[in-house]
Protein backbone atom coordinates (compact mmCIF):
# COMPACT_ATOMS: atom_id res chain seq x y z
CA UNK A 1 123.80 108.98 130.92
CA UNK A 2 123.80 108.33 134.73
CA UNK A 3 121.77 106.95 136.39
CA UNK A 4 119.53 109.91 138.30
CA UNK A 5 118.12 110.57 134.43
CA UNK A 6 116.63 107.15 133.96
CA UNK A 7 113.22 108.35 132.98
CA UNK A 8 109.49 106.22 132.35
CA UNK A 9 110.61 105.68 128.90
CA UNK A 10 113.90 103.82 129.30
CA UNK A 11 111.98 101.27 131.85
CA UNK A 12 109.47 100.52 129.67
CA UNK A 13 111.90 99.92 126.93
CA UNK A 14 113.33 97.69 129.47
CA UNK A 15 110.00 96.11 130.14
CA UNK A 16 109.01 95.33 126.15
CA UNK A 17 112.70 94.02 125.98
CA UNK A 18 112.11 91.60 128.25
CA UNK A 19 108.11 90.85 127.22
CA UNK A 20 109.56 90.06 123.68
CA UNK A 21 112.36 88.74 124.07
CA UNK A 22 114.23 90.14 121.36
CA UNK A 23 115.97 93.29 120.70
CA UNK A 24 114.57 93.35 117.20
CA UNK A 25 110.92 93.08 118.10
CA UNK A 26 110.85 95.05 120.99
CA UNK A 27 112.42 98.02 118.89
CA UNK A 28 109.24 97.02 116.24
CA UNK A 29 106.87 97.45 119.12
CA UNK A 30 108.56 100.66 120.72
CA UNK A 31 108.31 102.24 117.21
CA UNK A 32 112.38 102.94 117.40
CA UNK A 33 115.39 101.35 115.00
CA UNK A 34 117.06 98.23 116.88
CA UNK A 35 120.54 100.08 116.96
CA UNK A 36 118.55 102.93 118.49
CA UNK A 37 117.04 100.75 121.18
CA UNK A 38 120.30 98.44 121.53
CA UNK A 39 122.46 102.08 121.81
CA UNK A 40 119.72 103.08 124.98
CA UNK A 41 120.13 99.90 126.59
CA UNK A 42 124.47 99.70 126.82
CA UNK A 43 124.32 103.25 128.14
CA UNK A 44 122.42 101.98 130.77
CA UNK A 45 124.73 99.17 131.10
CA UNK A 46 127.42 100.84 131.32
CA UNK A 47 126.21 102.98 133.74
CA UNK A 48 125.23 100.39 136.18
CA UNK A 49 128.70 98.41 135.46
CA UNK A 50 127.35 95.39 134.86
CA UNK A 51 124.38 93.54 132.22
CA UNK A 52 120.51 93.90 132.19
CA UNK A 53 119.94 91.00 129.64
CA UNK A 54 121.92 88.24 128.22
CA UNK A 55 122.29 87.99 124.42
CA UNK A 56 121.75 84.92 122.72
CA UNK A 57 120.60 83.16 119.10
CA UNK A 58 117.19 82.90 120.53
CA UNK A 59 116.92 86.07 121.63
CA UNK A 60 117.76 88.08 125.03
CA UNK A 61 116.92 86.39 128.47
CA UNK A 62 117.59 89.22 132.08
CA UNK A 63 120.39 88.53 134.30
CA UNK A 64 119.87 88.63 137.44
CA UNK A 65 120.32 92.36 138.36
CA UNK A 66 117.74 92.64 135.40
CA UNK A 67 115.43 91.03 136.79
CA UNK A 68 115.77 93.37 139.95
CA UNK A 69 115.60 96.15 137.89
CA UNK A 70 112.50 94.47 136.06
CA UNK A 71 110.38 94.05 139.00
CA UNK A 72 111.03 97.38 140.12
CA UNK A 73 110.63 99.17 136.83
CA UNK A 74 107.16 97.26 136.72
CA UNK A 75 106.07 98.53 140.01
CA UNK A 76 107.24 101.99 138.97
CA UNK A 77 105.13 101.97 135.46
CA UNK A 78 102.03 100.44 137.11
CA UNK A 79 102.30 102.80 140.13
CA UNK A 80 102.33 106.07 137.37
CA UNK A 81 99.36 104.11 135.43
CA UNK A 82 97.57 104.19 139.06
CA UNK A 83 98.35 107.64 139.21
CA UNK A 84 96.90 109.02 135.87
CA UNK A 85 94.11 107.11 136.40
CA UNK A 86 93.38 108.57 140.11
CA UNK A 87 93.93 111.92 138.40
CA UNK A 88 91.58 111.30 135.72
CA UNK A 89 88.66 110.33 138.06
CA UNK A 90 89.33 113.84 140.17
CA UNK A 91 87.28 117.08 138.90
CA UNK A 92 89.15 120.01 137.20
CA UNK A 93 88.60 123.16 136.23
CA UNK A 94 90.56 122.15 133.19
CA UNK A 95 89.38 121.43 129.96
CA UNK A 96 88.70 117.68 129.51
CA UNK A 97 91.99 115.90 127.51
CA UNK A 98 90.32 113.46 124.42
CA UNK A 99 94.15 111.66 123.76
CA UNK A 100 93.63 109.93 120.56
CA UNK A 101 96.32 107.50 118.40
CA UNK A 102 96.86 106.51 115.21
CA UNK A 103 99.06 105.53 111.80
CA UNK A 104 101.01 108.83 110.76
CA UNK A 105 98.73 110.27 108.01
CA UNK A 106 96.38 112.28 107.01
CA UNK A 107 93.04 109.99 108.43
CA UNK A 108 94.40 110.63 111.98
CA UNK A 109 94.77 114.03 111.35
CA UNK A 110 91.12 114.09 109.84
CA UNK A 111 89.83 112.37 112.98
CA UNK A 112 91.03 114.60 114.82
CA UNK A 113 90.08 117.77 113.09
CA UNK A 114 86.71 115.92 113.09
CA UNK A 115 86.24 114.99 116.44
CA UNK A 116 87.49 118.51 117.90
CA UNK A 117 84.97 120.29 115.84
CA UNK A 118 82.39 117.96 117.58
CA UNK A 119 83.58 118.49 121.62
CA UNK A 120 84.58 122.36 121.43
CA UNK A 121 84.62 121.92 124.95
CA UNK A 122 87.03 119.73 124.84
CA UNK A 123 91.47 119.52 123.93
CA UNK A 124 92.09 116.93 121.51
CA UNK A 125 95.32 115.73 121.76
CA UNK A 126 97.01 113.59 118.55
CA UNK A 127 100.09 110.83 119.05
CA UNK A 128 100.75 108.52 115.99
CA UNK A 129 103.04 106.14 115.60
CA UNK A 130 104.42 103.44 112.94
CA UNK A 131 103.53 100.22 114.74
CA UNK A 132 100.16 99.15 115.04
CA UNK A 133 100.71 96.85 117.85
CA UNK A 134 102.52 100.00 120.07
CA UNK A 135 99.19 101.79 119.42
CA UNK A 136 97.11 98.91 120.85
CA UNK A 137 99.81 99.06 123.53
CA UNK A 138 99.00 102.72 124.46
CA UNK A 139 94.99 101.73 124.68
CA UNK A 140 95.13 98.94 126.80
CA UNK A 141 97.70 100.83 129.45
CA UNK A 142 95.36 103.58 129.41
CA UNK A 143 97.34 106.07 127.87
CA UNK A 144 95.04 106.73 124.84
CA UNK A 145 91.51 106.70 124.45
CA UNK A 146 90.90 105.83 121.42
CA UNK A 147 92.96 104.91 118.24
CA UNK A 148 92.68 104.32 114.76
CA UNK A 149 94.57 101.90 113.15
CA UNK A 150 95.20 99.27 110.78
CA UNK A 151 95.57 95.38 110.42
CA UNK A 152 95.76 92.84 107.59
CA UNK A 153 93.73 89.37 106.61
CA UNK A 154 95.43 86.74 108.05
CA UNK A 155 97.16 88.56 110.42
CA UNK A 156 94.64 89.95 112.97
CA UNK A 157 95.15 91.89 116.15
CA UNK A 158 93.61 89.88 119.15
CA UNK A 159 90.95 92.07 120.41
CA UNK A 160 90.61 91.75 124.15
CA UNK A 161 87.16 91.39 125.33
CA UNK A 162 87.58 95.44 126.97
CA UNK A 163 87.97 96.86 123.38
CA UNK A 164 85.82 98.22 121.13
CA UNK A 165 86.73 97.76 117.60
CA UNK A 166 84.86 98.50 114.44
CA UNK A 167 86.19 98.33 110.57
CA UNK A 168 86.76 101.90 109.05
CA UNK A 169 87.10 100.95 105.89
CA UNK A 170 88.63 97.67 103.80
CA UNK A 171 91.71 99.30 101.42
CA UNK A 172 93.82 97.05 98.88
CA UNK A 173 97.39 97.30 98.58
CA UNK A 174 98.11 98.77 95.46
CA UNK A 175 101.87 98.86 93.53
CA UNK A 176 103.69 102.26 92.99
CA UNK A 177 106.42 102.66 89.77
CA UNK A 178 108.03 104.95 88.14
CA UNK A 179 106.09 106.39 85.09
CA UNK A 180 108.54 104.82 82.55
CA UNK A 181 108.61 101.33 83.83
CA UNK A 182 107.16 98.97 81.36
CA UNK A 183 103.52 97.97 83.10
CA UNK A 184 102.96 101.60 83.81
CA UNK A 185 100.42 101.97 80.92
CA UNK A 186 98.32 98.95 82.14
CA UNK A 187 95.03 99.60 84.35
CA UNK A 188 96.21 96.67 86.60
CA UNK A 189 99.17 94.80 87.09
CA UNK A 190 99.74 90.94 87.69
CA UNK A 191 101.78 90.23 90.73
CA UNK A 192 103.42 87.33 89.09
CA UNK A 193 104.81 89.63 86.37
CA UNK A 194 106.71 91.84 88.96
CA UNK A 195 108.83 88.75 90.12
CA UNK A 196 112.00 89.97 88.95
CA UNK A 197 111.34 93.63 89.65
CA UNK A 198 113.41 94.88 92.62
CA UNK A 199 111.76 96.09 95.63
CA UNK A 200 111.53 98.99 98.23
CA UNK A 201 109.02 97.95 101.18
CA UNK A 202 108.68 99.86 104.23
CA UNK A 203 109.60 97.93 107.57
CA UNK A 204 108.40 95.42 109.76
CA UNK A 205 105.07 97.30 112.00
CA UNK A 206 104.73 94.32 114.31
CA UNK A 207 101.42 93.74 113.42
CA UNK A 208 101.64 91.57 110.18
CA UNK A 209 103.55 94.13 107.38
CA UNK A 210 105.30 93.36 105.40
CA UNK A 211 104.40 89.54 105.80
CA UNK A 212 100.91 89.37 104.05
CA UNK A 213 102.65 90.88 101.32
CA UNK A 214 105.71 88.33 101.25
CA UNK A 215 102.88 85.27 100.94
CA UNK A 216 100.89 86.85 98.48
CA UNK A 217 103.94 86.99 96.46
CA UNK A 218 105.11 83.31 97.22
CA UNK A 219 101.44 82.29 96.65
CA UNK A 220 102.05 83.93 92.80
CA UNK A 221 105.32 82.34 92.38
CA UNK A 222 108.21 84.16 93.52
CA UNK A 223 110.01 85.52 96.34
CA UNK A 224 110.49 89.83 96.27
CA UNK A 225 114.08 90.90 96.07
CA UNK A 226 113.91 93.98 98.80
CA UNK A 227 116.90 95.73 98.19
CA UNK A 228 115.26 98.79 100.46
CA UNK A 229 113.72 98.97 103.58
CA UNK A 230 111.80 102.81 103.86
CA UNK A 231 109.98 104.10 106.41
CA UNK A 232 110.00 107.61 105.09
CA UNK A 233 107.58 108.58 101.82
CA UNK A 234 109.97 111.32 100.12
CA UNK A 235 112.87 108.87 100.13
CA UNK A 236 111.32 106.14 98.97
CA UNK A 237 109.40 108.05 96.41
CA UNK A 238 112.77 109.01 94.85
CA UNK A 239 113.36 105.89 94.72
CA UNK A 240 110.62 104.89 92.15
CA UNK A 241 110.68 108.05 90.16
CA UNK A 242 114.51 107.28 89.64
CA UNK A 243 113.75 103.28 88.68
CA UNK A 244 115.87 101.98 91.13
CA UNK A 245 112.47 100.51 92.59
CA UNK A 246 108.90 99.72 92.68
CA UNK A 247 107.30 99.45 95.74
CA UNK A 248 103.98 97.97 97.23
CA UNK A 249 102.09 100.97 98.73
CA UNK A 250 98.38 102.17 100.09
CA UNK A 251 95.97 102.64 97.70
CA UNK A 252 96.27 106.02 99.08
CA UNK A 253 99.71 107.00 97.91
CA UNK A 254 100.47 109.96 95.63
CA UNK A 255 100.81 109.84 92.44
CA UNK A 256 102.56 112.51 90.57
CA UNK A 257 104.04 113.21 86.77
CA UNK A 258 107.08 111.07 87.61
CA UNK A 259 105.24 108.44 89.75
CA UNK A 260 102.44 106.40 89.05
CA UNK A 261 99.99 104.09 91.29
CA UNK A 262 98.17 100.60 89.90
CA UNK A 263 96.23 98.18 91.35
CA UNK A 264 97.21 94.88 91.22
CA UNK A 265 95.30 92.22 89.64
CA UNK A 266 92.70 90.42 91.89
CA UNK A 267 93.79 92.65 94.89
CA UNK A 268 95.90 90.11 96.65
CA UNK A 269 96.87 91.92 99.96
CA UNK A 270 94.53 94.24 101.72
CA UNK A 271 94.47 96.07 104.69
CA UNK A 272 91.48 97.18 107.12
CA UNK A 273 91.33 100.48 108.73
CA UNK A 274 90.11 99.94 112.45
CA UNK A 275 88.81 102.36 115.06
CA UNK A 276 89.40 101.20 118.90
CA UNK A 277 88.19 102.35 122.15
CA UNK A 278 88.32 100.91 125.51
CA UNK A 279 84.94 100.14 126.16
CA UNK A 280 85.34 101.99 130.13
CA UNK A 281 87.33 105.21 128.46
CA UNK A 282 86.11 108.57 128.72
CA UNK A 283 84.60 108.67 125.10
CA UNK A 284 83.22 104.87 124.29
CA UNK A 285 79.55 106.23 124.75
CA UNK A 286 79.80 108.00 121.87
CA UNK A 287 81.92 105.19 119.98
CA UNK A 288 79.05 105.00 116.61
CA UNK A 289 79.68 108.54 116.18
CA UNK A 290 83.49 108.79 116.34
CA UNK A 291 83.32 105.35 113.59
CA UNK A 292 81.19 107.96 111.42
CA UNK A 293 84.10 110.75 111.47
CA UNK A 294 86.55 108.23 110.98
CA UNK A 295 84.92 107.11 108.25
CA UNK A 296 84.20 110.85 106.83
CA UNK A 297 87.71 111.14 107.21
CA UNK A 298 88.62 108.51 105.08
CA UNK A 299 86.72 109.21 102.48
CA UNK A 300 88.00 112.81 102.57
CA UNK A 301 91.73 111.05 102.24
CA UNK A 302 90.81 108.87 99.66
CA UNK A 303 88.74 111.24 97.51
CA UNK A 304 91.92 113.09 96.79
CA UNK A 305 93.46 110.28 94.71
CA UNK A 306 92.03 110.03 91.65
CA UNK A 307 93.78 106.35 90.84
CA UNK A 308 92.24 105.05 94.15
CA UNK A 309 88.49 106.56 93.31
CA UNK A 310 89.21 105.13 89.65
CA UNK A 311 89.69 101.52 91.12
CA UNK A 312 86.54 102.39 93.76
CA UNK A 313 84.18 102.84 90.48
CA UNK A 314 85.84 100.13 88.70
CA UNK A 315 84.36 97.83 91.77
CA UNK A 316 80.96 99.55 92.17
CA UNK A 317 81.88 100.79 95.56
CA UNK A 318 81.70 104.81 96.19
CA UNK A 319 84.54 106.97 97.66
CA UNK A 320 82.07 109.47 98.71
């Protein structure tokens, strides 16, 4: 790669290298694999003949041509910031730009269907990503102007004071198997009695996942032996309709002939559905209204699984 095609992106991987500390959680927080991020970094290296960072047990530290390149590629990001901002404030003939974020699925999708039904006048644009914390990322540079996300009890997001922040909806974490395992015919399963089941979880978001799920399983007595790490649903669905594994998923997920979805017993791990906003971005006047559709679309999601509305009933709540 040489050097003249160093674009934004690779200095602000640089730049959440460096913030972290670590390879492995700035590759969390970029939303990218660490032998992705590691593989973008040594072709920079080896570009400039000579290392950005140091490598170590505790983590990465910059040499000293990285931190030249750090200060620089700081100057550059907040100088582009300035710029989009300056932009922003100048009138157009254009139609106004709404850039929302979220978790890949269906309620960002929904949100934005939603909310572009509401401003006609307006171009809704839609960027999700895996990790929660990257999303919050996005918001507070300025690059999005509103998100919805998600975070987990016991492992909050720290909301800065500029942030407005209001609970979508509260969702337990629910256990997908295949439809021959032995529990499969129970209405709800004990945690405890999955102990010596083996597991598929999906990876590390940054923002507290899978970790609430690793102490609600040490608080029932064991320790989960992941033998898969899956981002991807079809994959990992495969998985559990072929018994190799049962894995901890939304409430949400699919079930299907080969696949079923249970709740577990006293609903253990939960996870909270957030809607963000910076509270001086172009659409935090109409914040109550853009919780409602993110709310409508929710329920829309969530409607369309009959094991989660069985579970809503079974708790007196509505899905409607």
């Amino acid at each position: 790669m040489p050097l003249v095609e160093l674009e934004l992106r690779h200095l602000h991987s640089l730049c959440v290298i460096a913030d972290s500390g670590s390879l492995t959680k700035a590759a969390t927080l970029l939303g990218v694999s660490q032998p992705a991020l590691t593989a973008q970094l040594q072709r920079v290296e080896r570009e400039l003949g000579a290392q950005i960072f140091l490598r170590g047990r505790r983590g990465v530290t910059p040499t000293p041509l990285g931190q030249y390149l750090l200060t620089r590629a700081r100057g550059v990001l907040l100088a582009m910031d300035e710029l989009r901002s300056g932009a922003r404030r100048h009138p157009s003939t254009q139609r106004p730009v709404v850039r929302l974020g979220g978790i890949a699925g269906a309620v960002s999708v929904g949100l934005a269907d939603r909310l572009s039904d509401l401003l006609p006048e307006a171009e809704v644009q839609l960027t999700t990503e895996y990790s929660p914390r990257l999303l919050w990322e996005l918001l507070l540079a300025g690059r999005l102007d509103a998100v919805a996300t998600v975070d987990y009890p016991g492992f909050p997001l720290r909301q800065p004071v500029s942030v407005l922040a209001e609970v979508v909806a509260v969702e337990p974490v629910f256990v997908a198997m295949s439809h021959q395992h032995r529990l499969a015919g129970r209405d709800r399963v004990e945690l405890s009695d999955l102990a010596d089941e083996p597991w598929a979880l999906s990876p590390p978001d940054g923002s507290g996942w899978p970790d609430c799920f690793l102490v609600a399983c040490e608080q029932a007595g064991f320790r989960p032996r992941v033998l898969y790490t899956v981002a991807d649903a079809q994959p990992l669905r495969e998985l559990i309709a072929t018994r190799r594994a049962i894995a901890a998923c939304q409430a949400v997920f699919d079930s299907s002939d080969s696949v079923v979805v249970r709740p577990l017993a006293g609903d253990p791990v939960k996870m909270r559905h957030l809607l963000l906003c910076r509270d001086e971005g172009p659409v935090a006047h109409m914040f109550d209204g853009l919780v409602r559709l993110a709310r409508e679309a929710y329920s829309a999601y969530a409607g369309r699984r009959p094991h989660y509305q069985a579970w809503l009933c079974a708790n007196g709540q509505s899905g409607d």
